[in-house]
Protein backbone atom coordinates (compact mmCIF):
# COMPACT_ATOMS: atom_id res chain seq x y z
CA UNK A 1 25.45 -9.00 7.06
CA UNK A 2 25.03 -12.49 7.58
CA UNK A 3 22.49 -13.86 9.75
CA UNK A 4 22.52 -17.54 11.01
CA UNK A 5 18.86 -19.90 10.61
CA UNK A 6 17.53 -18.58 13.74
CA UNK A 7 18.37 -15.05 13.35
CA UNK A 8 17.13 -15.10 10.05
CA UNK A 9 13.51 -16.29 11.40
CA UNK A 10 13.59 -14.15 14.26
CA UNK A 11 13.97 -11.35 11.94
CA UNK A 12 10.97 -12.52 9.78
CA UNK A 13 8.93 -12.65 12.90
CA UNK A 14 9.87 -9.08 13.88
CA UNK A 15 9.16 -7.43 10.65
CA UNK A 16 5.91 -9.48 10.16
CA UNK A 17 4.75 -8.48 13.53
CA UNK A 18 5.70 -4.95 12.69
CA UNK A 19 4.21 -4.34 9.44
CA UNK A 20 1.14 -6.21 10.77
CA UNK A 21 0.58 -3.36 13.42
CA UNK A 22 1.75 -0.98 10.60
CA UNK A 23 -0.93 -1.95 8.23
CA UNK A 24 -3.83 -2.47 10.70
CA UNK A 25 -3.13 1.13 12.31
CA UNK A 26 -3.31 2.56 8.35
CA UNK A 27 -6.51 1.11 8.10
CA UNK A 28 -7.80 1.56 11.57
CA UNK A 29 -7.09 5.13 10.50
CA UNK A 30 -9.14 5.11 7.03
CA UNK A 31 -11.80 3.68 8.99
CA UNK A 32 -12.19 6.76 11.42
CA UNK A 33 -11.01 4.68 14.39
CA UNK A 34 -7.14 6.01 14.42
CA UNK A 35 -5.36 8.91 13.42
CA UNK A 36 -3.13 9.07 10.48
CA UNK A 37 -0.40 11.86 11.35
CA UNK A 38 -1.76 14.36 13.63
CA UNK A 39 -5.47 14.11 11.81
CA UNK A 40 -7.96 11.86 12.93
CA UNK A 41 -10.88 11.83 10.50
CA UNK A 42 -13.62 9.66 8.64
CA UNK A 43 -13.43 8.34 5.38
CA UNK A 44 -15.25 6.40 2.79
CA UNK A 45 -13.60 3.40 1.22
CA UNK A 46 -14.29 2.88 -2.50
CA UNK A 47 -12.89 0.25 -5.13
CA UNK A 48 -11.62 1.05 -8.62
CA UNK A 49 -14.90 0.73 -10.24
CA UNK A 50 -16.19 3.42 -7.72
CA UNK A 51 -18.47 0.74 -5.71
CA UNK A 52 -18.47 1.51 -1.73
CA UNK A 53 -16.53 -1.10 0.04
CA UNK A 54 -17.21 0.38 3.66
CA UNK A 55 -18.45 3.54 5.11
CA UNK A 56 -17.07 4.77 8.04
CA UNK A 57 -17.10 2.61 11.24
CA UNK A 58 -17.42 -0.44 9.78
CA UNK A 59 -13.91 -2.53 8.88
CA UNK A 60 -12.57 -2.21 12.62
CA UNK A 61 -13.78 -5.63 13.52
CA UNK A 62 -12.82 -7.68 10.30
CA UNK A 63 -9.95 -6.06 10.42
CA UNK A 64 -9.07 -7.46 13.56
CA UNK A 65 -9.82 -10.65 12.92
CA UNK A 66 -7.38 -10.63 9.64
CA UNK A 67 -4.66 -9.28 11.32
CA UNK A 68 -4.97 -9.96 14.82
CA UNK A 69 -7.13 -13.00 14.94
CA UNK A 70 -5.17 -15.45 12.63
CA UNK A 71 -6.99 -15.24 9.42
CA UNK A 72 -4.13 -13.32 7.78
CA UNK A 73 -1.67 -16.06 6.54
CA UNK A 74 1.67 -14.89 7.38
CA UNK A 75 3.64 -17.56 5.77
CA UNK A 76 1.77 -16.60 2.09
CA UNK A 77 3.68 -12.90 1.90
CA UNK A 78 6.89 -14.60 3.62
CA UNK A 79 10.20 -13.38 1.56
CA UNK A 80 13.42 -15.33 1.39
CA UNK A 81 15.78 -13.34 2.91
């Protein structure tokens, strides 16, 4: 398929705004707030060295503001299509 300039950004803008809900609803969900499938549980978040990074509860609000309250930088992830 070819796509002309502004198809080709309205595109980007679609699939940015859809993995953005995507990937906020995934971690909504780790955070207790959201279900994941059918199940809608808690979880503790740890990094590779096995240090907490939140328990649950507590990344629903910075996670807004990264993907909801312009913090997350859209145009550093953009691909060429």
């Amino acid at each position: 398929m070819v796509f002309s300039n502004t198809q080709q950004e309205q595109l980007k803008e679609v699939i940015d705004t859809l993995l953005t809900d995507v990937f906020y609803s995934v971690l909504l969900g780790l955070d207790g707030e959201n279900s994941i499938g059918n199940t809608q549980q808690t979880y503790k978040i740890y990094d590779e060295v096995g240090y907490l990074i939140s328990n649950c509860g507590e990344l629903e609000a910075s996670d807004y503001q990264y993907f909801h309250g312009g913090k997350y930088e859209s145009s550093t992830f953009a691909s060429d299509f």
